[in-house]
C-alpha atoms as a PDB file:
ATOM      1  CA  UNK A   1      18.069 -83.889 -91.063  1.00  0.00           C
ATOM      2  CA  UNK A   2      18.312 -82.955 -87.628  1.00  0.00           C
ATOM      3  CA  UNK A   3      18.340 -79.495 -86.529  1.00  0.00           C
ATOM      4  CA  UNK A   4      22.043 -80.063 -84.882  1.00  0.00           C
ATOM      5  CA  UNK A   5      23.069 -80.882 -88.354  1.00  0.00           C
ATOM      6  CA  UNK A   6      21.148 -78.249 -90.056  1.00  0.00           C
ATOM      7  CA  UNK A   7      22.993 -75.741 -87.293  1.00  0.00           C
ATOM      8  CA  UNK A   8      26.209 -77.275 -88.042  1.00  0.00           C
ATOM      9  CA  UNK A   9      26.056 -77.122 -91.722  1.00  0.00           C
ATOM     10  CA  UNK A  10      25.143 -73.366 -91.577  1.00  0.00           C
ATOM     11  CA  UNK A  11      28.299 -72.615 -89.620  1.00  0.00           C
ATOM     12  CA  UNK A  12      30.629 -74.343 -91.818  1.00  0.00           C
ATOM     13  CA  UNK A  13      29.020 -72.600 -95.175  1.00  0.00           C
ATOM     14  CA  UNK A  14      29.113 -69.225 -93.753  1.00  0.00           C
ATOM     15  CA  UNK A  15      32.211 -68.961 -91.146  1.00  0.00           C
ATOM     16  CA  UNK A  16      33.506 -65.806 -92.661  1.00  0.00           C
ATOM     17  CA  UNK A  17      30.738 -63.640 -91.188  1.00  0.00           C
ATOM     18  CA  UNK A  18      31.331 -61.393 -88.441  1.00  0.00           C
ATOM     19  CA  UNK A  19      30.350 -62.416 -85.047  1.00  0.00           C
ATOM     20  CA  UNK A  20      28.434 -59.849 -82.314  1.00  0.00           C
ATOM     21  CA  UNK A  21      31.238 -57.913 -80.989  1.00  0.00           C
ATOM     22  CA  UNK A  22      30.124 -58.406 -77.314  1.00  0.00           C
ATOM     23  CA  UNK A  23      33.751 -56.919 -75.822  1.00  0.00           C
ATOM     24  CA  UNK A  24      32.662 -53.361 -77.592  1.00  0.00           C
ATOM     25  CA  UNK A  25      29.687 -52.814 -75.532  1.00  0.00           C
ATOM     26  CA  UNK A  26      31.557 -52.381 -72.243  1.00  0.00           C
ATOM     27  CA  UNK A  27      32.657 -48.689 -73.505  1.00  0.00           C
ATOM     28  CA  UNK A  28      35.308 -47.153 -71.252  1.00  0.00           C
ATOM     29  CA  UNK A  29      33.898 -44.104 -69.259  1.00  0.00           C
ATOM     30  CA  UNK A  30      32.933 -40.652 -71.306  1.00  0.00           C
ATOM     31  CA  UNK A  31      35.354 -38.162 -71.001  1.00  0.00           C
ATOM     32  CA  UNK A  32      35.031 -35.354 -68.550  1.00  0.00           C
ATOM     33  CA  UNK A  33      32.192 -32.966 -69.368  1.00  0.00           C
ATOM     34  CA  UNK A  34      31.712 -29.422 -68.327  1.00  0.00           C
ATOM     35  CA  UNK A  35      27.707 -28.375 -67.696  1.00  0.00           C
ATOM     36  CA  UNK A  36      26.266 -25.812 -69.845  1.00  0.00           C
ATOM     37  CA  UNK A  37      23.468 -23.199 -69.377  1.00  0.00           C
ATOM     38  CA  UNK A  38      20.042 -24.525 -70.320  1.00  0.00           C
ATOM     39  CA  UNK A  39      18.857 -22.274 -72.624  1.00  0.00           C
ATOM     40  CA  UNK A  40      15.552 -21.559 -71.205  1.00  0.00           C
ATOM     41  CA  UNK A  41      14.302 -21.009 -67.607  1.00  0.00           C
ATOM     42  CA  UNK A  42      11.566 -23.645 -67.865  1.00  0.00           C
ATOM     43  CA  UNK A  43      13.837 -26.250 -68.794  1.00  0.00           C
ATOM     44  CA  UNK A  44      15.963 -25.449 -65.362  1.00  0.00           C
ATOM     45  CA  UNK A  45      12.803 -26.250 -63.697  1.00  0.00           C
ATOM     46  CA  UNK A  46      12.263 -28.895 -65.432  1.00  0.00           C
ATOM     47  CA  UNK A  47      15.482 -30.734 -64.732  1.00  0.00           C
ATOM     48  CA  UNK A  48      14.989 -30.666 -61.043  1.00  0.00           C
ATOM     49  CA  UNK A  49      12.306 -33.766 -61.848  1.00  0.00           C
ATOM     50  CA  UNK A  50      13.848 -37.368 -62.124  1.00  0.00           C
ATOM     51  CA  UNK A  51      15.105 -37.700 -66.092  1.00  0.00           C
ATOM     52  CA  UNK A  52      13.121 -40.787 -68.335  1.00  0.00           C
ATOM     53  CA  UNK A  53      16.037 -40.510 -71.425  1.00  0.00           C
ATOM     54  CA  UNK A  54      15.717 -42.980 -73.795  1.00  0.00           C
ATOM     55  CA  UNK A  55      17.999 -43.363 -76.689  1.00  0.00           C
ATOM     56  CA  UNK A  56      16.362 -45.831 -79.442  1.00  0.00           C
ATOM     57  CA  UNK A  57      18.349 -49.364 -80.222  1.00  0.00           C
ATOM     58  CA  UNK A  58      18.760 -49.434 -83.438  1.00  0.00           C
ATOM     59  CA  UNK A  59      19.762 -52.693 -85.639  1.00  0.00           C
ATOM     60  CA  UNK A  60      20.879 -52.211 -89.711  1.00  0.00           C
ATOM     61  CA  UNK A  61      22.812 -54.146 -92.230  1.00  0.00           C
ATOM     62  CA  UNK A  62      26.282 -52.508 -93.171  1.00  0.00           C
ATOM     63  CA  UNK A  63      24.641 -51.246 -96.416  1.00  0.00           C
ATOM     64  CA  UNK A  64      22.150 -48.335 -94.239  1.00  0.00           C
ATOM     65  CA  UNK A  65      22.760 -45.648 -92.197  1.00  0.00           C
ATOM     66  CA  UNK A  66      21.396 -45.611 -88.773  1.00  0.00           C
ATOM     67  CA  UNK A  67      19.305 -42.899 -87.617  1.00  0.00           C
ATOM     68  CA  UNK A  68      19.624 -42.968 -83.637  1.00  0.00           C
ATOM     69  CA  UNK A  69      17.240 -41.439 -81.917  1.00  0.00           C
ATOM     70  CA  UNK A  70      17.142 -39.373 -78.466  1.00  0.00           C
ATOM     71  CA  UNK A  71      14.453 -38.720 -76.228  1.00  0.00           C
ATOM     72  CA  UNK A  72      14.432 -36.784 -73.443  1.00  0.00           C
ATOM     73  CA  UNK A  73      11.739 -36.185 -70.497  1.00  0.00           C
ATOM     74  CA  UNK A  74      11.679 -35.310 -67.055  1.00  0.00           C
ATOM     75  CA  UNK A  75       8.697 -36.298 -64.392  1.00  0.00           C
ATOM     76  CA  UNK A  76       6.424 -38.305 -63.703  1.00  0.00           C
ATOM     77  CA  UNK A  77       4.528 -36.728 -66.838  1.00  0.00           C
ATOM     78  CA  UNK A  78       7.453 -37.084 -69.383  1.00  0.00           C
ATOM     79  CA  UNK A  79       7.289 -33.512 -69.968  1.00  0.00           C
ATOM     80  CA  UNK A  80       9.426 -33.259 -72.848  1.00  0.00           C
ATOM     81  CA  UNK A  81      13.069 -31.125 -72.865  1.00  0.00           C
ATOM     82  CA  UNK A  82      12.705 -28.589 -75.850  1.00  0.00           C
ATOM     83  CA  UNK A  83      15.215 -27.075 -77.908  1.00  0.00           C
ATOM     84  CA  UNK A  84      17.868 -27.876 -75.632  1.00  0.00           C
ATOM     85  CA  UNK A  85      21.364 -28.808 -76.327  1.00  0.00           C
ATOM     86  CA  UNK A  86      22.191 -32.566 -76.812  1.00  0.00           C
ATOM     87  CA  UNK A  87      25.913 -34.080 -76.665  1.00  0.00           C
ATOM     88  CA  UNK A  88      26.094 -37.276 -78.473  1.00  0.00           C
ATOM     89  CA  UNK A  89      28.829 -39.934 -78.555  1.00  0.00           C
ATOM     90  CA  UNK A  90      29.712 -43.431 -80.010  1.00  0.00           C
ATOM     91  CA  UNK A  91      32.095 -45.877 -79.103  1.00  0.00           C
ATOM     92  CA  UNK A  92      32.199 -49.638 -80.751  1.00  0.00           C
ATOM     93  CA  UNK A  93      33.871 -51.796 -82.533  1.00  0.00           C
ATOM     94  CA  UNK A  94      37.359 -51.128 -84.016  1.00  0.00           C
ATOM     95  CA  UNK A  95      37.613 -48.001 -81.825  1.00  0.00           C
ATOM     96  CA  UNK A  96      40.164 -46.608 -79.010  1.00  0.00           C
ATOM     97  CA  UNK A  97      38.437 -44.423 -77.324  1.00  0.00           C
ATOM     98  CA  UNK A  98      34.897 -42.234 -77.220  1.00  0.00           C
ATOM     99  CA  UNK A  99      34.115 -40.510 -80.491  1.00  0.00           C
ATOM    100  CA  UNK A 100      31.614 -36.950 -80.441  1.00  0.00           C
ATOM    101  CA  UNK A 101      29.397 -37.042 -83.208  1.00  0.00           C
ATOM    102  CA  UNK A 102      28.373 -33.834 -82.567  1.00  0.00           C
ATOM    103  CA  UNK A 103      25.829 -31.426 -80.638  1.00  0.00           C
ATOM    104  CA  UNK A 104      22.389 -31.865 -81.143  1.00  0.00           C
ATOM    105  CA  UNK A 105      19.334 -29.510 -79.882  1.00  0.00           C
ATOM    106  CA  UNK A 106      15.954 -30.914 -79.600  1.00  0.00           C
ATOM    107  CA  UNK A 107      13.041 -30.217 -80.611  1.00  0.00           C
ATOM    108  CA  UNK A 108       9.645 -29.816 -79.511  1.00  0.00           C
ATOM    109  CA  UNK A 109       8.953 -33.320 -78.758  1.00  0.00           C
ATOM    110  CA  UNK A 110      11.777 -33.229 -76.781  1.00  0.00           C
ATOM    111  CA  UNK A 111      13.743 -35.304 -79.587  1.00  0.00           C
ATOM    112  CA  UNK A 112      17.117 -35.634 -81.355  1.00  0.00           C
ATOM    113  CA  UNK A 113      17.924 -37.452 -84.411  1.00  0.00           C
ATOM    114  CA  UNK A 114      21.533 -38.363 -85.539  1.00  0.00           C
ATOM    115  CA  UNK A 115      22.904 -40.138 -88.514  1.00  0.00           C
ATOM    116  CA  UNK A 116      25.488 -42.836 -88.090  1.00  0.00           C
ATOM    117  CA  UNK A 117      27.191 -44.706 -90.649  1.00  0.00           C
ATOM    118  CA  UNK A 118      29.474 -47.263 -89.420  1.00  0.00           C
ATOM    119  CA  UNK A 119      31.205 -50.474 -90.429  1.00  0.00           C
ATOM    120  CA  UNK A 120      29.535 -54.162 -89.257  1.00  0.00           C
ATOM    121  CA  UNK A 121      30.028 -53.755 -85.333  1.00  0.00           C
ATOM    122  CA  UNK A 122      28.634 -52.902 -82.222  1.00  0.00           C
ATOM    123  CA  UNK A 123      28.014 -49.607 -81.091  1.00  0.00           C
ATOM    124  CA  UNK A 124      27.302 -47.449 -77.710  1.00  0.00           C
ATOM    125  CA  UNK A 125      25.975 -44.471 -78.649  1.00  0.00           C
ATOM    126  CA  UNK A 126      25.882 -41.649 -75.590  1.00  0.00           C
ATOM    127  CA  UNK A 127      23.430 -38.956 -75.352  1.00  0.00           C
ATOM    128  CA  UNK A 128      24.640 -35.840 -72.023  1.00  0.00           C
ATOM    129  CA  UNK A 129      21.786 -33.193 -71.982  1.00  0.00           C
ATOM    130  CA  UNK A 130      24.298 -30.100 -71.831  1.00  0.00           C
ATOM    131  CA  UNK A 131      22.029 -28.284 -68.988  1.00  0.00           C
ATOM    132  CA  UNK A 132      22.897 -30.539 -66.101  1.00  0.00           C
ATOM    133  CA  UNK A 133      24.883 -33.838 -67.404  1.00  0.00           C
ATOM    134  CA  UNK A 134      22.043 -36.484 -67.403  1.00  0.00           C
ATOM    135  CA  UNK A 135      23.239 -39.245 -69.731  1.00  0.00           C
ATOM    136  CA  UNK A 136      21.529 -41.898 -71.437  1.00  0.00           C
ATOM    137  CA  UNK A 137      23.179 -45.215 -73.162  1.00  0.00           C
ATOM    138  CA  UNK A 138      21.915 -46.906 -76.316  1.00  0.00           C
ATOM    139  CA  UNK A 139      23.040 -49.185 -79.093  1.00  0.00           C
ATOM    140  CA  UNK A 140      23.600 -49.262 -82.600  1.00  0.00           C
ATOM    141  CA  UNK A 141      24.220 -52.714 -84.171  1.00  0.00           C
ATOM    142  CA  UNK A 142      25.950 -53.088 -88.109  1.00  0.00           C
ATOM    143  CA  UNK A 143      25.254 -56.364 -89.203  1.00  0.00           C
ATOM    144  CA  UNK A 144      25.890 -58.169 -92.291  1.00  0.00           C
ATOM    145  CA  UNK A 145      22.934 -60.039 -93.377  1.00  0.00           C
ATOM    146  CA  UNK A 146      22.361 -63.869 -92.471  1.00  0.00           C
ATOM    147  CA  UNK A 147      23.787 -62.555 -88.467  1.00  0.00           C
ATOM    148  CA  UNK A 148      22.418 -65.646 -86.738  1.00  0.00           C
ATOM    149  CA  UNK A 149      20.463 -64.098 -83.622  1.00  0.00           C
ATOM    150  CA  UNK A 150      18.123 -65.733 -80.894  1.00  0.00           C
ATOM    151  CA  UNK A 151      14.950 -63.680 -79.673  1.00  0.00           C
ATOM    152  CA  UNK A 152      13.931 -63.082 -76.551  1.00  0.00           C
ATOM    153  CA  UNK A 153      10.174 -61.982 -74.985  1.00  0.00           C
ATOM    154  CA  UNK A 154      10.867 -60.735 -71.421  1.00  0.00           C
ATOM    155  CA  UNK A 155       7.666 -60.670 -69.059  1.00  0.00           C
ATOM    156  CA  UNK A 156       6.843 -64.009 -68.334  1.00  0.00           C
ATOM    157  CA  UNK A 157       9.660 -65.249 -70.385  1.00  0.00           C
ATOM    158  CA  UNK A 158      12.640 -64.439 -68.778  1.00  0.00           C
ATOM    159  CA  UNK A 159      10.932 -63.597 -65.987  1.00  0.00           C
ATOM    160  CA  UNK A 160       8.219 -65.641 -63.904  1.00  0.00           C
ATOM    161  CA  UNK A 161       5.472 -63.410 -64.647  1.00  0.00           C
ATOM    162  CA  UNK A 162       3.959 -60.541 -66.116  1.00  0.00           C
ATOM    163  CA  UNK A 163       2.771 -59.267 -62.432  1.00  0.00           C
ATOM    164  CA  UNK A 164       6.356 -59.548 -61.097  1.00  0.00           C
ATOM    165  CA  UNK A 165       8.196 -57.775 -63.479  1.00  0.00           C
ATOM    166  CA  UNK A 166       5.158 -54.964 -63.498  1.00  0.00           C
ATOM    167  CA  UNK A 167       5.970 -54.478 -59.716  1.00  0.00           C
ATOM    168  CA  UNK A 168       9.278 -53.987 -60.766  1.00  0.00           C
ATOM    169  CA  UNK A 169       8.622 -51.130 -63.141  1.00  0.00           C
ATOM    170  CA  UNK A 170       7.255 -49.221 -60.392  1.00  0.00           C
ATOM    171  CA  UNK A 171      10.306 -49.435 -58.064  1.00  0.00           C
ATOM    172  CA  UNK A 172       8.705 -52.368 -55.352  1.00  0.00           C
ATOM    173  CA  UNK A 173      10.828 -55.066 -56.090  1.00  0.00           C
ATOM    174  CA  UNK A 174      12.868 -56.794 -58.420  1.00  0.00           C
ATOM    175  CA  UNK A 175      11.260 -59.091 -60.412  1.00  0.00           C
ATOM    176  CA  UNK A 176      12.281 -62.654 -60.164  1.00  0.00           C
ATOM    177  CA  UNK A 177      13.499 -65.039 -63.348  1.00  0.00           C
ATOM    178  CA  UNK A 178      13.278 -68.210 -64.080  1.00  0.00           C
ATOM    179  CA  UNK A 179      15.537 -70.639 -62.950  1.00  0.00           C
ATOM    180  CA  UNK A 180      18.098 -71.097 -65.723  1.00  0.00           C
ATOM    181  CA  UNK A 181      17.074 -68.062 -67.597  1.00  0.00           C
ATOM    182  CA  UNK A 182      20.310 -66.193 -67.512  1.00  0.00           C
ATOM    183  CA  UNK A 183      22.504 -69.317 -67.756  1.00  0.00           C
ATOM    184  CA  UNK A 184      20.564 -69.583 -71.647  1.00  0.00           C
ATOM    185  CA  UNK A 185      20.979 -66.328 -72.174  1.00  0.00           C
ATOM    186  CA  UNK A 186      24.531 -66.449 -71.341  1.00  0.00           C
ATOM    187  CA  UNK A 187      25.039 -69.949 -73.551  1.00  0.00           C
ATOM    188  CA  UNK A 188      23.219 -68.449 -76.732  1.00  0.00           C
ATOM    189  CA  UNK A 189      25.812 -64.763 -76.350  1.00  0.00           C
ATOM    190  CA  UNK A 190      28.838 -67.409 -75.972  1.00  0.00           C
ATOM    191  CA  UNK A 191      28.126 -69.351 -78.558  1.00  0.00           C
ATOM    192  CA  UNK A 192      28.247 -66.537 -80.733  1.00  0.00           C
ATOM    193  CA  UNK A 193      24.676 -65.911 -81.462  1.00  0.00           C
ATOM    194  CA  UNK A 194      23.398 -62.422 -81.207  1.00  0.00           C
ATOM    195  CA  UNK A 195      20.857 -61.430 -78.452  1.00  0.00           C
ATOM    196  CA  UNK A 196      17.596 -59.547 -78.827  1.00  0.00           C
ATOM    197  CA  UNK A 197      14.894 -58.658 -76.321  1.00  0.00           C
ATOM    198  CA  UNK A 198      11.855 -57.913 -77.553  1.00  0.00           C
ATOM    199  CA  UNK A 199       9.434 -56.424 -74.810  1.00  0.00           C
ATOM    200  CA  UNK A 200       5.893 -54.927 -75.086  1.00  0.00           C
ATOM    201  CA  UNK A 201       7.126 -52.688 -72.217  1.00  0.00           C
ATOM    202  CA  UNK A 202       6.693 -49.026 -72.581  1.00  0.00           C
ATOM    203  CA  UNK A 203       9.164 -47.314 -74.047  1.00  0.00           C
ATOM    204  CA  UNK A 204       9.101 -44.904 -70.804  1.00  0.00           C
ATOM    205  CA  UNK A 205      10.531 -48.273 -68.406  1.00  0.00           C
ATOM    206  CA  UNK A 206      13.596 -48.753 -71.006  1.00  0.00           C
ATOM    207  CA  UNK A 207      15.967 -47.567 -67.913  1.00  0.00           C
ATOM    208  CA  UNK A 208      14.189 -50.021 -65.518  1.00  0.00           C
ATOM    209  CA  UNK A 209      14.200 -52.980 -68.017  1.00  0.00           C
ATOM    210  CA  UNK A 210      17.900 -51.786 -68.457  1.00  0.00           C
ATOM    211  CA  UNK A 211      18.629 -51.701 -64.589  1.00  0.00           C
ATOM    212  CA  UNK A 212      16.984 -55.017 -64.600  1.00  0.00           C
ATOM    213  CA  UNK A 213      18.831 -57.092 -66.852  1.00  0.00           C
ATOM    214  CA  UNK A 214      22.052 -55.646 -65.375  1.00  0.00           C
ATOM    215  CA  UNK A 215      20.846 -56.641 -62.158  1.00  0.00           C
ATOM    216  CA  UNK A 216      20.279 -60.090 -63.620  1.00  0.00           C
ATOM    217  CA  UNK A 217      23.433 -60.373 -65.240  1.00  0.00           C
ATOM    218  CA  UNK A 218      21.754 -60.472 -68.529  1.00  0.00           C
ATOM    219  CA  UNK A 219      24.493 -59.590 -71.384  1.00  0.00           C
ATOM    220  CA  UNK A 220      23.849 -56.646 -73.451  1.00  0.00           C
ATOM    221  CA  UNK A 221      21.469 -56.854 -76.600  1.00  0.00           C
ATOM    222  CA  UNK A 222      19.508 -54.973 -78.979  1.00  0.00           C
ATOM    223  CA  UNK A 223      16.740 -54.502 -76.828  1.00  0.00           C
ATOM    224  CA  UNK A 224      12.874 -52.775 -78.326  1.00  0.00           C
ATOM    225  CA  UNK A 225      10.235 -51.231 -76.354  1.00  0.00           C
ATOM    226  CA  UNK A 226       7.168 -50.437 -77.718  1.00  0.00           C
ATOM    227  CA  UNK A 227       7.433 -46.693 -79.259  1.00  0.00           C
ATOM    228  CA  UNK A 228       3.704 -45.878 -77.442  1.00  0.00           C
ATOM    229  CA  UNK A 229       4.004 -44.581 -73.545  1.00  0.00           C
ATOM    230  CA  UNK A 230       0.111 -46.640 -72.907  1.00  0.00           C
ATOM    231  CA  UNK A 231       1.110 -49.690 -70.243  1.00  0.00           C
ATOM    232  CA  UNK A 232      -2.069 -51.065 -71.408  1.00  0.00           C
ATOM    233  CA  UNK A 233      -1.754 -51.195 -75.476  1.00  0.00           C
ATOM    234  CA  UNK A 234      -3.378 -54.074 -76.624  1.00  0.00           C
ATOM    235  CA  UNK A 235      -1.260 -54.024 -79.992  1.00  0.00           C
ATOM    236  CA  UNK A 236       1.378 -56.410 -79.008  1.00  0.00           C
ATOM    237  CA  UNK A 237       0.955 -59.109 -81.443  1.00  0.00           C
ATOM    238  CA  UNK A 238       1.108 -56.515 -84.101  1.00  0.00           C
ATOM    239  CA  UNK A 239       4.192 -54.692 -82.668  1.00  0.00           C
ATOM    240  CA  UNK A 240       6.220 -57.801 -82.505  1.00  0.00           C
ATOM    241  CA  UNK A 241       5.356 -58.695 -85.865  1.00  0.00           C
ATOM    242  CA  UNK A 242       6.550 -55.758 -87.462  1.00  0.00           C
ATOM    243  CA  UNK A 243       9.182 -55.581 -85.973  1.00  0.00           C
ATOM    244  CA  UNK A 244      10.436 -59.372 -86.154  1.00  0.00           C
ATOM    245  CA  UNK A 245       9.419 -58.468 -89.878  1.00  0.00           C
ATOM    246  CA  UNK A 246      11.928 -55.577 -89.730  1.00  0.00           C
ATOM    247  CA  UNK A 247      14.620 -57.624 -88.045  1.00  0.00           C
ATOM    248  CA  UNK A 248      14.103 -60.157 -90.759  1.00  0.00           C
ATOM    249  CA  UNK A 249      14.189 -57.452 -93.325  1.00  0.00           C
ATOM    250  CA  UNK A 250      17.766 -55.897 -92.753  1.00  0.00           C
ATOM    251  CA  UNK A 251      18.977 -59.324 -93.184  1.00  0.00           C
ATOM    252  CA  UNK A 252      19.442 -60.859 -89.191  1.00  0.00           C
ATOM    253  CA  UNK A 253      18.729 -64.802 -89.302  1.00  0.00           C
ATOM    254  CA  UNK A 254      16.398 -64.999 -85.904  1.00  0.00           C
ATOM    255  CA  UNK A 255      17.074 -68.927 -85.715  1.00  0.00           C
ATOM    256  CA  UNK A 256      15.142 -69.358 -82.173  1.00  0.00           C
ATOM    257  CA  UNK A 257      12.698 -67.374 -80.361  1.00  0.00           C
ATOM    258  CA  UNK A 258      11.371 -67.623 -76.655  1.00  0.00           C
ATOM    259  CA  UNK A 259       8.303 -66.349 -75.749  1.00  0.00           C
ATOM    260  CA  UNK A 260       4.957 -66.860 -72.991  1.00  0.00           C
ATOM    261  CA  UNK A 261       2.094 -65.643 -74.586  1.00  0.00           C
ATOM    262  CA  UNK A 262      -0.299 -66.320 -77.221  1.00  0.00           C
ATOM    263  CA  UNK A 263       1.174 -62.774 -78.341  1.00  0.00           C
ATOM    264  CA  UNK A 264       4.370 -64.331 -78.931  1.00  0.00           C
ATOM    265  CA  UNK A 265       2.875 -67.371 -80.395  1.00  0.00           C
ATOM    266  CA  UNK A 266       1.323 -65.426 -82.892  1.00  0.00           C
ATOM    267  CA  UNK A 267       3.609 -62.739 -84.055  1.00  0.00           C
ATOM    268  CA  UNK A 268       6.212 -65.579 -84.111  1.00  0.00           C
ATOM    269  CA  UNK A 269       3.838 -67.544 -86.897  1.00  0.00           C
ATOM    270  CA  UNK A 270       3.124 -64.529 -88.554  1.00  0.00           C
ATOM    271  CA  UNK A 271       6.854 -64.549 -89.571  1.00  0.00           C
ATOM    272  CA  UNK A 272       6.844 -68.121 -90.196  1.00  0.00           C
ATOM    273  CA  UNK A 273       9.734 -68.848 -87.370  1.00  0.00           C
ATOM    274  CA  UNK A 274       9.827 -72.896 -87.096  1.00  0.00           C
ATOM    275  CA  UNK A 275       7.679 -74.524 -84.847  1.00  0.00           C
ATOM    276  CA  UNK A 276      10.588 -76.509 -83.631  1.00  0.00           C
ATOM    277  CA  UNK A 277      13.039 -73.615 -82.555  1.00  0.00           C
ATOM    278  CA  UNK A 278       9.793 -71.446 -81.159  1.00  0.00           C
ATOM    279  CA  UNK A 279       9.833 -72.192 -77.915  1.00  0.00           C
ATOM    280  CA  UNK A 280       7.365 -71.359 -74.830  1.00  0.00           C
ATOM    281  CA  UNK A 281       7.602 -71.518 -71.385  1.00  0.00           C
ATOM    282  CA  UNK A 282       4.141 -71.000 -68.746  1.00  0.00           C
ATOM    283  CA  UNK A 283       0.593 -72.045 -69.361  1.00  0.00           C
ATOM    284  CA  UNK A 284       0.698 -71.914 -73.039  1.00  0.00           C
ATOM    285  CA  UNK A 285       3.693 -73.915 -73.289  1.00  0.00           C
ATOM    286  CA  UNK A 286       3.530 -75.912 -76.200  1.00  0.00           C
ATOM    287  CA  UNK A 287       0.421 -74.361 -77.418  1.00  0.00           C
ATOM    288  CA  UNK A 288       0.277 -74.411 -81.781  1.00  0.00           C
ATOM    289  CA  UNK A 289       2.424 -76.548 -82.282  1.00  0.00           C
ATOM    290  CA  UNK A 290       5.285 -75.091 -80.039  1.00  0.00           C
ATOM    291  CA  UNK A 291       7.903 -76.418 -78.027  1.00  0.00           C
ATOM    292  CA  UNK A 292       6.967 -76.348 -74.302  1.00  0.00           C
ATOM    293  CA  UNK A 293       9.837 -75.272 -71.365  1.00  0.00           C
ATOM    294  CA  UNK A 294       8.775 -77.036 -68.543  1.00  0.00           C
ATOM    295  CA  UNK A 295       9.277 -75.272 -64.908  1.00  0.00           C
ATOM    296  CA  UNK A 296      12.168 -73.882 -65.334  1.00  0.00           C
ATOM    297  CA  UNK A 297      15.055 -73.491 -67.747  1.00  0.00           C
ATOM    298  CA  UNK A 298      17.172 -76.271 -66.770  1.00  0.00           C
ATOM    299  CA  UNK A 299      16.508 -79.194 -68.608  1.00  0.00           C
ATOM    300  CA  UNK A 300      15.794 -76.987 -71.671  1.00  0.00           C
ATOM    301  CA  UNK A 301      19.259 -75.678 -70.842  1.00  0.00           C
ATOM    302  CA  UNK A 302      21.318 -79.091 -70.542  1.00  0.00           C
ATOM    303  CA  UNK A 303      19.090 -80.882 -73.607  1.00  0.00           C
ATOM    304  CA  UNK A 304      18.336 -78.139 -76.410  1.00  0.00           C
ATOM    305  CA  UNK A 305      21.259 -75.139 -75.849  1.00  0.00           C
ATOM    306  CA  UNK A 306      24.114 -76.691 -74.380  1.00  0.00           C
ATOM    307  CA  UNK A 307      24.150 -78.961 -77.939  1.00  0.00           C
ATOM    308  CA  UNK A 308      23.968 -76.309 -79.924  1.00  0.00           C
ATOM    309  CA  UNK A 309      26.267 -75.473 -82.688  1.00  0.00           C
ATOM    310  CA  UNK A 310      28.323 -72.204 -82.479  1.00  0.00           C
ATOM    311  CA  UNK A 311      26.729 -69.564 -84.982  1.00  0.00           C
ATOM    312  CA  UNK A 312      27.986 -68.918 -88.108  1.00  0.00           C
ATOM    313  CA  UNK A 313      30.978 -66.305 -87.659  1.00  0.00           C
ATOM    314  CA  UNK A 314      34.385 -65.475 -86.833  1.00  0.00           C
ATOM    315  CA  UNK A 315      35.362 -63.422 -83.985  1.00  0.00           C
ATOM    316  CA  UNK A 316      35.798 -59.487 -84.732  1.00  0.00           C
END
């Protein structure tokens, strides 16, 4: 059978699911907030350095509750934000307007953790530091489990290559993508499928990969960091493993992945995703077994994802 009809068959056994709600992660702006004292001197200091906030994607099936966490650091030596106050929001699917969950204070890592149960949707979650209004976006996705999903690396995937998109994280330039890139990205999110970027980025450049793919045009997605601040971790195979493995886990059907590296190739295998919907672009294109993107996106674009199916779900 071919893997058209295999796609097709899928949608028509399992059209009742829920598909990404896309529309819900254009939140309207937060309401108005009024700054609060910091609660300690240092931290008043400490806020006069450019903010790296992070707020942890988080993916679970409607069965789990999410814990979402915060992190908050200032300067160029993430100096952590300690027991300071934390205002956290969410806004997603089936909702009117922004929703407070609550104030938070951190803790000596400079962390927050917050509980969320919600219904299958998709979810911004807003974190304001109280002391002087810095605010940092993430999202929570509810899924029910067989959500088909496509995977994406990002250095040297999306973009041209690892150096580029390095000498983006430090502010030179904007690194460039492939030709085509975003117009697949774009096909797989309207056809229904949902989007994941999986990077071996720091998580410390999540703002900068986040500026990035805005900059690109790149629509919103679960998107993973590694959890470790060290650029130069040599773990990647076995962070993308575990956490495809995860993915897999709370129940999200990753149907094709993209990736450059032997990295890829490997934590890809590792979770046994098909050699036929594993597909690599650059010098180990087609390595394994793989399926090789050749230049550029376009003809990968016009033969492979243009004839793809829908995914397997009904609109929210």
């Amino acid at each position: 059978m071919s893997r058209a009809a295999t796609f097709a068959l899928l949608a028509a056994a399992a059209a009742a699911m829920t598909c990404p709600d896309y529309a819900a992660m254009a939140p309207p702006p937060l309401p108005p907030q009024t700054r609060a004292w910091f609660r300690g001197f240092g931290s008043m200091l400490l806020s006069k350095a450019h903010s790296n906030h992070l707020v942890v994607d988080q993916l679970v099936n409607a069965s789990t509750t999410a814990t979402m966490v915060g992190t908050f650091e200032y300067g160029i030596l993430l100096t952590n934000l300690k027991e300071e106050e934390i205002r956290v929001f969410i806004f997603g699917t089936g909702m009117a307007q922004w929703e407070s969950l609550g104030t938070y204070k951190t803790n000596r890592d400079g962390k927050v953790f917050v509980d969320v149960t919600k219904p299958v949707g998709e979810y911004t979650i807003a974190m304001v530091v109280a002391g002087d209004l810095t605010t940092v976006f993430g999202y929570l996705t509810v899924i029910e489990p067989g959500l088909q999903a496509v995977l994406f690396d990002i250095d040297g995937t999306l973009t041209k290559n690892d150096v580029e998109s390095a000498l983006d994280l430090f502010g030179v330039k904007k690194a460039d993508a492939y030709d085509y890139a975003k117009d697949v990205v774009l096909a797989y999110k309207q056809k229904a499928y949902k989007v994941v970027y999986l990077t071996a980025r720091p998580y410390w450049f999540s703002e900068e990969t986040r500026e990035w793919m805005e900059y690109m045009q790149l629509p919103p997605g679960h998107l993973h960091h590694k959890a470790t601040g060290n650029l130069l971790d040599s773990n990647t195979e076995a962070f993308k493993t575990e956490y495809i493995a995860y993915l897999l886990a709370a129940g999200l059907d990753i149907v094709r992945v993209y990736g450059n590296a032997d990295t890829d190739i490997a934590a890809y295998e590792n979770n046994k995703m098909p050699k036929d919907d594993t597909y690599i672009i650059g010098s180990n294109a087609g390595e394994k077994g793989t399926q090789p993107v050749v230049d550029d996106y376009g003809l990968h674009l016009i033969e492979v994802v243009l004839p793809t199916p829908n995914a397997n779900c009904a609109a929210p």
